[in-house]
C-alpha atoms as a PDB file:
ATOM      1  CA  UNK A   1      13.481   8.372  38.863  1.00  0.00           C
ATOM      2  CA  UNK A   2      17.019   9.304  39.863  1.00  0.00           C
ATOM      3  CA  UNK A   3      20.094   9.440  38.169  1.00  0.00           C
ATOM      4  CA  UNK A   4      21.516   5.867  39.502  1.00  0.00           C
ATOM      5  CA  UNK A   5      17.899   4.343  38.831  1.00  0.00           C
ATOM      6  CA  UNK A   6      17.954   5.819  35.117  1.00  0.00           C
ATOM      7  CA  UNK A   7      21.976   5.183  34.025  1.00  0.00           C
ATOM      8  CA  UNK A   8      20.824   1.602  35.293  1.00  0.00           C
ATOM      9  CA  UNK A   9      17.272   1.136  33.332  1.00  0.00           C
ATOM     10  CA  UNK A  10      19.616   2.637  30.311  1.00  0.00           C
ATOM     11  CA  UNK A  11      22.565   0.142  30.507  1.00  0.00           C
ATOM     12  CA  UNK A  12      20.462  -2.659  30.331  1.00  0.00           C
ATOM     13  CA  UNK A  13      18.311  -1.232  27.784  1.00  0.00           C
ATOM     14  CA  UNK A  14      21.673  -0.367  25.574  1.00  0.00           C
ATOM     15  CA  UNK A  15      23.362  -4.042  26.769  1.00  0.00           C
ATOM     16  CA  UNK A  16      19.952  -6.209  25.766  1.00  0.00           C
ATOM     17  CA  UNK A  17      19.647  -4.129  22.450  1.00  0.00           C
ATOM     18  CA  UNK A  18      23.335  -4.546  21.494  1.00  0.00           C
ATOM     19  CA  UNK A  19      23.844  -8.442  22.552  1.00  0.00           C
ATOM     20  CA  UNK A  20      20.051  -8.605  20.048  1.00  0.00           C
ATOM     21  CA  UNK A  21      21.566  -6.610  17.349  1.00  0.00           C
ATOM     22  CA  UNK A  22      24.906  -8.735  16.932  1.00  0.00           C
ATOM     23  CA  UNK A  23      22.614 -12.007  17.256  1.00  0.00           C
ATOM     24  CA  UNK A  24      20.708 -10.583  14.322  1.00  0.00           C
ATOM     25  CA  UNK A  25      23.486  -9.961  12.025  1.00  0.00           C
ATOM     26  CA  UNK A  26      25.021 -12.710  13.070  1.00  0.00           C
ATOM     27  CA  UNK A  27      21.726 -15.012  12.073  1.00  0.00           C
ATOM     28  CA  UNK A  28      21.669 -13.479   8.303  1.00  0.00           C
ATOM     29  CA  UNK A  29      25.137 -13.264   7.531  1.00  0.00           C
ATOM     30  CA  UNK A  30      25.075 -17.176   8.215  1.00  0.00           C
ATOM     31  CA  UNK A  31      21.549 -17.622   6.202  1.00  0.00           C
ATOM     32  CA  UNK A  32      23.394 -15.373   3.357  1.00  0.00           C
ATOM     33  CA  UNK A  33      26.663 -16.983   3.121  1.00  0.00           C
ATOM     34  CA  UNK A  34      25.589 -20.502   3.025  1.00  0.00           C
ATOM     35  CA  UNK A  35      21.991 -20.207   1.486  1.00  0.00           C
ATOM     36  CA  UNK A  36      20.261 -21.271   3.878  1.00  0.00           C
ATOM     37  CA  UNK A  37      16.259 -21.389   3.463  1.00  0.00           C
ATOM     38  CA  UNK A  38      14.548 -20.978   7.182  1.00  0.00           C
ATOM     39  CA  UNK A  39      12.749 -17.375   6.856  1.00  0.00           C
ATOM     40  CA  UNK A  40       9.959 -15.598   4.408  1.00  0.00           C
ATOM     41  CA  UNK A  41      11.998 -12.595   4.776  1.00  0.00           C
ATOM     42  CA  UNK A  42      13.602 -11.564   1.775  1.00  0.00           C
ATOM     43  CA  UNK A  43      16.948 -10.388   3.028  1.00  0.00           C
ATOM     44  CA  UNK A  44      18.441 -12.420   0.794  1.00  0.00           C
ATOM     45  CA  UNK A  45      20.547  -9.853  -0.900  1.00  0.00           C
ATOM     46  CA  UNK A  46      24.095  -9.488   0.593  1.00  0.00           C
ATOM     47  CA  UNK A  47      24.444  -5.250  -0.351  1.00  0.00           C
ATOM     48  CA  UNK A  48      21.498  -4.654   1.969  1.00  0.00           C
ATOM     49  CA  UNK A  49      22.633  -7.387   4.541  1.00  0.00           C
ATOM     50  CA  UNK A  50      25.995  -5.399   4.533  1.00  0.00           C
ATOM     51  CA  UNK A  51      23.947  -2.443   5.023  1.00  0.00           C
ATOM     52  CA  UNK A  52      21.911  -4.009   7.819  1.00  0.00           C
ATOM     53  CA  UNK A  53      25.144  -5.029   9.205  1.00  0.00           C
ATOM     54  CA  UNK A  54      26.933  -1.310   9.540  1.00  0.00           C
ATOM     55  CA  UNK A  55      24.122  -0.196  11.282  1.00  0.00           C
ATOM     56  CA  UNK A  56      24.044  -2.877  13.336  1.00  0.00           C
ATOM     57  CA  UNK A  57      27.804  -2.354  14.372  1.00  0.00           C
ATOM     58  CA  UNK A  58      27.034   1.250  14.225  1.00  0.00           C
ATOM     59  CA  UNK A  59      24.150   1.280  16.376  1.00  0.00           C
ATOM     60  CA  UNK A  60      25.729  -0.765  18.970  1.00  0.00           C
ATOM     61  CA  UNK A  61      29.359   1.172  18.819  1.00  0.00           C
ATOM     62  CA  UNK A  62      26.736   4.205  19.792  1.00  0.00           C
ATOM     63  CA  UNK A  63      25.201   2.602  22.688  1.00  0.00           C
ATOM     64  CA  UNK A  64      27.920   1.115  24.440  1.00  0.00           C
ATOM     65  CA  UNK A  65      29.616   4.882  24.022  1.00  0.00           C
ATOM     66  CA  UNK A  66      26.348   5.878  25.505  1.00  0.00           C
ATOM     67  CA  UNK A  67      26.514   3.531  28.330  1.00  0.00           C
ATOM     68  CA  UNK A  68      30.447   4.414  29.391  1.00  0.00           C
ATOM     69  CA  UNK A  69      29.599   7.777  29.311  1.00  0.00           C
ATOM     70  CA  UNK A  70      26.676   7.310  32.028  1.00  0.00           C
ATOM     71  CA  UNK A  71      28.875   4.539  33.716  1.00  0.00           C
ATOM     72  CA  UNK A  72      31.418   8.096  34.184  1.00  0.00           C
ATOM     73  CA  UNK A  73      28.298  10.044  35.197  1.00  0.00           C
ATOM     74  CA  UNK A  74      27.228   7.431  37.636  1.00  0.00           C
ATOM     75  CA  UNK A  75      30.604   6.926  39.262  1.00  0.00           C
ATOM     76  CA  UNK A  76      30.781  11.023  39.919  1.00  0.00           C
ATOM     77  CA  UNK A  77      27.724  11.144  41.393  1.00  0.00           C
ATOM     78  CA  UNK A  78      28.259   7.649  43.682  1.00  0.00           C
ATOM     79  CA  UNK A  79      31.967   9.147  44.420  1.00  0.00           C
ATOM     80  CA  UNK A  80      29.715  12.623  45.515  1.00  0.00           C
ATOM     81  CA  UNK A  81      27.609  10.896  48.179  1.00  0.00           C
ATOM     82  CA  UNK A  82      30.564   9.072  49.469  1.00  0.00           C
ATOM     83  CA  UNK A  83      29.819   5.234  47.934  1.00  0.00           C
ATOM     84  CA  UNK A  84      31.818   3.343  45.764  1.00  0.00           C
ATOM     85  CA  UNK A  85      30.044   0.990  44.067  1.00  0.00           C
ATOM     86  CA  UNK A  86      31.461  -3.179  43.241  1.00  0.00           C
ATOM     87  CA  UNK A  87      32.181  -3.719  39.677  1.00  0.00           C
ATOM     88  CA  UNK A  88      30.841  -7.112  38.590  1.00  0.00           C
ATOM     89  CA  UNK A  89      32.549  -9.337  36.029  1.00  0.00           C
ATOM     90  CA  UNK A  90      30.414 -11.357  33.621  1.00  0.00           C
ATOM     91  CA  UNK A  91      30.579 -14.757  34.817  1.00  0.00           C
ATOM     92  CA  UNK A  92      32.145 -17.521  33.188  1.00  0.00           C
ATOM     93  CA  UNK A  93      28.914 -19.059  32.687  1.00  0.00           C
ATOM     94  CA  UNK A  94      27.351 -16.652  31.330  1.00  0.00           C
ATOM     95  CA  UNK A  95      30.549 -15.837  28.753  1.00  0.00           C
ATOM     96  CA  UNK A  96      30.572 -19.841  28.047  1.00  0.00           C
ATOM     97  CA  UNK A  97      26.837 -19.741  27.380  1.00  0.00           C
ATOM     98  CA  UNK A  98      27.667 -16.531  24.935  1.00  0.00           C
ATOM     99  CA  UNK A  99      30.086 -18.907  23.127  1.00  0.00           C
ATOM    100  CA  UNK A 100      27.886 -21.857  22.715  1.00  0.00           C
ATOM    101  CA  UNK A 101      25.242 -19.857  21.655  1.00  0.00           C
ATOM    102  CA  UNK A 102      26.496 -19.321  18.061  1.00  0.00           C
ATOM    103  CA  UNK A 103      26.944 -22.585  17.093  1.00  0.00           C
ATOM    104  CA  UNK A 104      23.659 -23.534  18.705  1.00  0.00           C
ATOM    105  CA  UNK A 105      22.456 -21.089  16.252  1.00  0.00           C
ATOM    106  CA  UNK A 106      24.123 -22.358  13.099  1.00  0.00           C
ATOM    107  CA  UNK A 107      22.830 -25.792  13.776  1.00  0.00           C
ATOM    108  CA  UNK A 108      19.365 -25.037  14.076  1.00  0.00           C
ATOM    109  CA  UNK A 109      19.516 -22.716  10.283  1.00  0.00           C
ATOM    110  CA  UNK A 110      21.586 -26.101   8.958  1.00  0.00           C
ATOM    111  CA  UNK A 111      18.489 -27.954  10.468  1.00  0.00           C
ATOM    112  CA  UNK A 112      15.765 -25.915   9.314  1.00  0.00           C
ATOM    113  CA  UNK A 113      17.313 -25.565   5.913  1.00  0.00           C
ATOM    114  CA  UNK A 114      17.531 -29.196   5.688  1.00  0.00           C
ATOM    115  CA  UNK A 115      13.965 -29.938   6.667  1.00  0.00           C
ATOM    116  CA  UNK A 116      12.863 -27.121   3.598  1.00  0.00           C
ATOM    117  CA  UNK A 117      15.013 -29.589   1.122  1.00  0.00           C
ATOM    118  CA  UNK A 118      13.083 -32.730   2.552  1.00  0.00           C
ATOM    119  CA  UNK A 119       9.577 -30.735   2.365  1.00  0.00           C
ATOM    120  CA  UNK A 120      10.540 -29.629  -1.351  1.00  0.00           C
ATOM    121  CA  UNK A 121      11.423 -32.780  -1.990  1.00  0.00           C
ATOM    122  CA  UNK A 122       8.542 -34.528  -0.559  1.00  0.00           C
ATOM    123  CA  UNK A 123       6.118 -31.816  -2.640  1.00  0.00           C
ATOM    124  CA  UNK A 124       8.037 -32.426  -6.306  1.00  0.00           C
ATOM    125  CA  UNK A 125       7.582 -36.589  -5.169  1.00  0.00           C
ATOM    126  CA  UNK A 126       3.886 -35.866  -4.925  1.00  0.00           C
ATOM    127  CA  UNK A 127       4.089 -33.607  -8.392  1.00  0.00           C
ATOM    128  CA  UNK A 128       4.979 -35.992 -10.355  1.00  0.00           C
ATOM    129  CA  UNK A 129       3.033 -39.249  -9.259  1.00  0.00           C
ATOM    130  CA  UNK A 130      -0.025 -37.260  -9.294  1.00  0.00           C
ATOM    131  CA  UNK A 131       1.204 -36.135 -12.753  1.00  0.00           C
ATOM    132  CA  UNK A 132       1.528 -39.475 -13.840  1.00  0.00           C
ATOM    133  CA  UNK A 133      -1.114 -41.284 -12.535  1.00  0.00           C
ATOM    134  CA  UNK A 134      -3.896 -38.056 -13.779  1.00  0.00           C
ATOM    135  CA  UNK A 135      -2.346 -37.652 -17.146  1.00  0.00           C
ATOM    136  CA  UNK A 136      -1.845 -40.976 -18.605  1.00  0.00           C
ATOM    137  CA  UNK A 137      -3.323 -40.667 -22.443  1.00  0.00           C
ATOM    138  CA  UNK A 138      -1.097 -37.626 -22.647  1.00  0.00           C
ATOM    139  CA  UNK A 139       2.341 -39.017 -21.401  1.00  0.00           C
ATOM    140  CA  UNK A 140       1.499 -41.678 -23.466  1.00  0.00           C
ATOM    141  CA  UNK A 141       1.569 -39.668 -26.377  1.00  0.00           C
ATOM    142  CA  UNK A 142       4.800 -38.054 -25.265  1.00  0.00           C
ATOM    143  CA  UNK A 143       6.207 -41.366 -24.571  1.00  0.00           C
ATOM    144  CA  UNK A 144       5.752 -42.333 -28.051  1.00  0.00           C
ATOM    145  CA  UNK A 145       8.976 -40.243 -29.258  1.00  0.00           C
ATOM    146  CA  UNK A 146       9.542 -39.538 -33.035  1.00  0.00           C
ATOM    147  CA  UNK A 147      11.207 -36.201 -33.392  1.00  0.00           C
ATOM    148  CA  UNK A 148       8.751 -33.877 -35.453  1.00  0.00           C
ATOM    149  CA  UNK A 149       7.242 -30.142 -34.954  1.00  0.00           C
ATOM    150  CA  UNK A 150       4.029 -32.170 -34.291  1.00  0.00           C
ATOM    151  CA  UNK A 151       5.643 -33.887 -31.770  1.00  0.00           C
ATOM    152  CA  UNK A 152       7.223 -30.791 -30.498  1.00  0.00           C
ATOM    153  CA  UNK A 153       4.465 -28.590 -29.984  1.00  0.00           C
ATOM    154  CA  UNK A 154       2.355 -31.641 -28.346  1.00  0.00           C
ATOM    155  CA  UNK A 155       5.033 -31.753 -25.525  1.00  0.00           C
ATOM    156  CA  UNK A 156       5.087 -27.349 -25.124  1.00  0.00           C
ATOM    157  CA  UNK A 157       1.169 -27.517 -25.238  1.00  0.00           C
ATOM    158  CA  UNK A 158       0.693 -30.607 -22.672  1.00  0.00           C
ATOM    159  CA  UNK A 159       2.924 -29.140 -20.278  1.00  0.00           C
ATOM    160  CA  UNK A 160       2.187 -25.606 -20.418  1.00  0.00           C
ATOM    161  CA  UNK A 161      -1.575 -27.168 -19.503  1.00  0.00           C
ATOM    162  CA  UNK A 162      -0.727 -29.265 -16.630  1.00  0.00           C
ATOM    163  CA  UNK A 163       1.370 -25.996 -15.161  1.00  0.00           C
ATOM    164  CA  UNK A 164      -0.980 -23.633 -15.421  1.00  0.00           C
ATOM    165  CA  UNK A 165      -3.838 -26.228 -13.822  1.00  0.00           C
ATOM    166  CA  UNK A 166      -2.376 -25.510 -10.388  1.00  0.00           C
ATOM    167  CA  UNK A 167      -0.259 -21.894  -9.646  1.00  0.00           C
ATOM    168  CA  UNK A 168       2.176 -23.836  -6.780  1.00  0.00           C
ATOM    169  CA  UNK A 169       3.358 -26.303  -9.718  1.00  0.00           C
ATOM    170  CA  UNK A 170       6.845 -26.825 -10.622  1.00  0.00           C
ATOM    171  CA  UNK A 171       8.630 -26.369 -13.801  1.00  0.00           C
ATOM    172  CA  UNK A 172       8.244 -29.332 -15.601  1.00  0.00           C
ATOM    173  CA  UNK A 173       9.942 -30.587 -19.218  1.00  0.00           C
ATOM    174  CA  UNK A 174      10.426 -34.008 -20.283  1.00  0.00           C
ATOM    175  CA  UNK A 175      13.521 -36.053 -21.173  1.00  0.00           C
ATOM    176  CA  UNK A 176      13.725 -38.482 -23.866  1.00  0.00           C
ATOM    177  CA  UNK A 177      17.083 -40.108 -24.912  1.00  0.00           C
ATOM    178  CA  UNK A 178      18.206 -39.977 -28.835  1.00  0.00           C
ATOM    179  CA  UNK A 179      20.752 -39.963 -31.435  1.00  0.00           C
ATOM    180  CA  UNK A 180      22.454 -37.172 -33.173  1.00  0.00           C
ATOM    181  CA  UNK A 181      25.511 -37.533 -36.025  1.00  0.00           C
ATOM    182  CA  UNK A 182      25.738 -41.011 -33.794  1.00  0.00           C
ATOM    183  CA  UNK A 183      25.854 -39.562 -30.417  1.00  0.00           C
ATOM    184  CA  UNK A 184      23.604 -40.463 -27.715  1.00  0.00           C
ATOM    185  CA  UNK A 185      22.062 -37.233 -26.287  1.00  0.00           C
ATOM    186  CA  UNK A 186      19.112 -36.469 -24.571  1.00  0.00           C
ATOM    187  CA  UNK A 187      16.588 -34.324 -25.981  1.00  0.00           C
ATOM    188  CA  UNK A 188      14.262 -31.679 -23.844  1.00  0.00           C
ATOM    189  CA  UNK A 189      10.644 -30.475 -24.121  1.00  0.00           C
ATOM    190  CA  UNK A 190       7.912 -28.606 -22.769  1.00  0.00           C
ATOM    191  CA  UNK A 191      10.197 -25.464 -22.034  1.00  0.00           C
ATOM    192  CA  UNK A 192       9.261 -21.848 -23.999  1.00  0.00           C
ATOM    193  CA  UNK A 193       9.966 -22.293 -27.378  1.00  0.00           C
ATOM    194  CA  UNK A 194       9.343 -18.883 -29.939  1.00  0.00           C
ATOM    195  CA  UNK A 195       8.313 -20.738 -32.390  1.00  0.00           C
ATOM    196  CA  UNK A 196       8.374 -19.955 -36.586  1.00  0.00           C
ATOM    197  CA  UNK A 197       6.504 -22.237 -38.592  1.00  0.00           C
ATOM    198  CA  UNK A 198       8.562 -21.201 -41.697  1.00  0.00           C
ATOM    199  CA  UNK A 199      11.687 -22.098 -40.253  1.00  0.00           C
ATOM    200  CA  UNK A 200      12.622 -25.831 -39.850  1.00  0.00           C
ATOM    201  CA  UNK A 201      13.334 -27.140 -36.432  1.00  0.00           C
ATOM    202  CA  UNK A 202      16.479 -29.812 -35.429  1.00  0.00           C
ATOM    203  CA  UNK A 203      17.454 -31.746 -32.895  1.00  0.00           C
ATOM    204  CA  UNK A 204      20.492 -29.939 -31.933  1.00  0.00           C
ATOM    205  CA  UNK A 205      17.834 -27.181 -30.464  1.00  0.00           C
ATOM    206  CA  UNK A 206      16.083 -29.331 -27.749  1.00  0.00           C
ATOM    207  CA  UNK A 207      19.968 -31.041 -26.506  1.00  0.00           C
ATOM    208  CA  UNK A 208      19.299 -31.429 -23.126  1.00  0.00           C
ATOM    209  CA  UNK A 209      22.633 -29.831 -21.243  1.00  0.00           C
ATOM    210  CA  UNK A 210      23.801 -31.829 -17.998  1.00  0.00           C
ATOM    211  CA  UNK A 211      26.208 -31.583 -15.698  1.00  0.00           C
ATOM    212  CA  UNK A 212      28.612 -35.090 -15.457  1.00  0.00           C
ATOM    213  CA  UNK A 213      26.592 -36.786 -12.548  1.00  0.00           C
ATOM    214  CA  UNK A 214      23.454 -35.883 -14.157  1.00  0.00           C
ATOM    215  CA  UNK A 215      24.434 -37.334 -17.732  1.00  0.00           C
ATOM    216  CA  UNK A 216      25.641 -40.271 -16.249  1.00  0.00           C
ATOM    217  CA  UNK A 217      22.010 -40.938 -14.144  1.00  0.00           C
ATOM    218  CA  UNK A 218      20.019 -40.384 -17.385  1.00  0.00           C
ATOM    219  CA  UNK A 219      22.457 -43.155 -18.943  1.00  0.00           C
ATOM    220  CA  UNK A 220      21.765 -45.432 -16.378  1.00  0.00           C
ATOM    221  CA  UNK A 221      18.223 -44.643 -16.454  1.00  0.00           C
ATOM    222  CA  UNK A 222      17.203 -44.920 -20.285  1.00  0.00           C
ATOM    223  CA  UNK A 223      19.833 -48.532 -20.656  1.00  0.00           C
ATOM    224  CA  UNK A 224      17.812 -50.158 -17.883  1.00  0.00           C
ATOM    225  CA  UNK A 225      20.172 -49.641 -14.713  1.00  0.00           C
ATOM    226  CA  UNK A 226      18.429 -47.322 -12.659  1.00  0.00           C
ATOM    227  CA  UNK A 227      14.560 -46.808 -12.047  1.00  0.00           C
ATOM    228  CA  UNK A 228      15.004 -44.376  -9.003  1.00  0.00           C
ATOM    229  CA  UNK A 229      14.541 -40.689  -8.774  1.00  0.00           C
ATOM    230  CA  UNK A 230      17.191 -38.219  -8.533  1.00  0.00           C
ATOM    231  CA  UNK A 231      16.771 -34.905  -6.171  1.00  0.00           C
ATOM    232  CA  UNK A 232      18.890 -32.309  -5.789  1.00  0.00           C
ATOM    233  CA  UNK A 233      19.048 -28.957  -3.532  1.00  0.00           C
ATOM    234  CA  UNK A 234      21.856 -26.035  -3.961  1.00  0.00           C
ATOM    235  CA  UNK A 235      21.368 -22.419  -2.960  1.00  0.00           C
ATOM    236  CA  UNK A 236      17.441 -22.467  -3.159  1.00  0.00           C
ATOM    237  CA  UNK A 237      17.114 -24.551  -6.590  1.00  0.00           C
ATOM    238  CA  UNK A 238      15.601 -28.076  -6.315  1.00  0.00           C
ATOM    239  CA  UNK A 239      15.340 -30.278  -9.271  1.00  0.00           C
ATOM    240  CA  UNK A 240      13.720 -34.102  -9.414  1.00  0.00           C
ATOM    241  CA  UNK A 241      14.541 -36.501 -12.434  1.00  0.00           C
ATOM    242  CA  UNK A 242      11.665 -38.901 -11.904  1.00  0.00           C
ATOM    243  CA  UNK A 243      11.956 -42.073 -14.314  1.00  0.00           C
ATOM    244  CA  UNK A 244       8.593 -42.803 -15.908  1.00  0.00           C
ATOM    245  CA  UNK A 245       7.504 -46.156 -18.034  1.00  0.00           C
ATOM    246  CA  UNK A 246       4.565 -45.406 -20.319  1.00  0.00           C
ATOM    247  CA  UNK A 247       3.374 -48.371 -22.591  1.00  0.00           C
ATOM    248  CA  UNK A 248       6.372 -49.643 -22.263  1.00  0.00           C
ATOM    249  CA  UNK A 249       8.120 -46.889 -23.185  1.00  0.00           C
ATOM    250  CA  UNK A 250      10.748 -44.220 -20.911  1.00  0.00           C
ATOM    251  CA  UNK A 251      10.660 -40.928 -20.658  1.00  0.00           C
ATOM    252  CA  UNK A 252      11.955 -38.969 -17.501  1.00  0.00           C
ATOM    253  CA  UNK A 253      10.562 -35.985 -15.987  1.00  0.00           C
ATOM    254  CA  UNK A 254      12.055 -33.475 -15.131  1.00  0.00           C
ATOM    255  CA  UNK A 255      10.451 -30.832 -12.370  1.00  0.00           C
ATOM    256  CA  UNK A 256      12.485 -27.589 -11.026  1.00  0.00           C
ATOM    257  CA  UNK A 257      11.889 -25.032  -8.482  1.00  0.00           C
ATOM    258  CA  UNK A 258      13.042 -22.112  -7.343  1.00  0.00           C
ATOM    259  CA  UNK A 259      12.534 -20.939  -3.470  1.00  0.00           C
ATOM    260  CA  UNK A 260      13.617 -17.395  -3.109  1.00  0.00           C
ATOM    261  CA  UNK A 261      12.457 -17.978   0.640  1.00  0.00           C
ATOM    262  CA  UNK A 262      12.153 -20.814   2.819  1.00  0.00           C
ATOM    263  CA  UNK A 263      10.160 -21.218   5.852  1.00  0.00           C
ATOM    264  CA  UNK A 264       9.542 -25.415   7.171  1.00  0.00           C
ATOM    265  CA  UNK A 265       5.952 -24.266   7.591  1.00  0.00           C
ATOM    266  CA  UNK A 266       4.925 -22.577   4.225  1.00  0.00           C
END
């Protein structure tokens, strides 16, 4: 191989390498600064995507120094045997398709990200009407609501049993609205509780914290306005309130999960 043959097997080498590199960080720092959930890899943590990314810009600073170096060598050696070679520009289409590229690349992480919310979203659906329709006697039981340890440790053991039946489960508590000092709240259970038989529980313990939106769709929910589910996806955390009439009776369940990584097909 001569010297012409190998400064040209080498700049496309270098150019290929470098255009794959800046595609790459360009990818995760996209996937990273919006949250997007498309890949099992977990490169989900920005220090060592800014680490990723120096080397990337390294790397490629390196091999285009590389290449202009060889470009010198190459020109010598053409100038020695008496030929002058043509530069050749990039052409336009080529720098338009360059441009285009990136947001081409954006909109397909947007759309795989957004077909991960609908499969999560699809998978808690399925959750809880197989929960419900597999588990009636014991929703019943939690759907007939009267605030007592008993009562308490009925909802922690039920729950903690249906989780554990099947790894891939959601975290799962239920809702039930009550009254406390003469405010409405709503009241949580099923979550860990460390529990001390010598000391006396209260309501106050199990208040149910909500953002505004999601107050004011439990409200609607438990006065007879609103029978539909609620989903919600934001930075890998989905959550479903799912409405649920037992013996006549509402309770609302309420199933998070947390994907650390997202792939449409896993």
């Amino acid at each position: 191989m001569n010297h012409d043959q190998l400064i040209k097997g080498t700049n496309k080498v270098a150019l290929y390498a470098t255009v794959a590199l800046f595609y790459w960080v360009f990818i995760f720092l996209v996937i990273t600064a919006f949250d997007l959930k498309v890949f099992r890899e977990h490169m989900t943590e920005i220090f060592y995507l800014s680490i990723l990314g120096i080397f990337a810009i390294l790397g490629g600073a390196i091999v285009l120094n590389v290449m202009s170096n060889l470009s010198k060598i190459s020109t010598v050696l053409s100038q020695e045997r008496g030929y002058t070679g043509s530069s050749t520009k990039p052409s336009k289409l080529l720098i338009t398709a360059i441009v285009v590229s990136f947001p081409l690349i954006c909109a397909v992480l947007f759309a795989g990200n957004h077909l991960s919310a609908e499969k999560k979203k699809n998978m808690l659906i399925s959750s809880a009407q197989s929960l419900i329709s597999e588990n009636q006697a014991d929703l019943a039981a939690l759907a007939d609501y009267r605030f007592s340890k008993d009562y308490v440790k009925r909802a922690e053991k039920t729950l903690n049993i249906i989780k554990k039946i099947d790894k891939n489960f959601p975290e799962i508590v239920v809702i039930v609205s009550d009254v406390i000092d003469k405010k409405k709240v709503f009241l949580s259970f099923g979550g860990y509780v460390d529990w001390n038989d010598k000391k006396p529980i209260e309501r106050s313990m199990y208040i149910y914290s909500t953002a505004s939106a999601d107050r004011m769709y439990l409200e609607k929910v438990f006065s007879g306005n609103e029978t539909n589910y609620r989903f919600s996806s934001k930075k890998g955390h989905y959550e479903l309130y799912f409405p649920a009439v037992i013996n006549g009776k509402k309770i609302v369940l309420f199933f998070s999960d947390y994907q650390e990584y997202g792939k449409v097909g896993s």
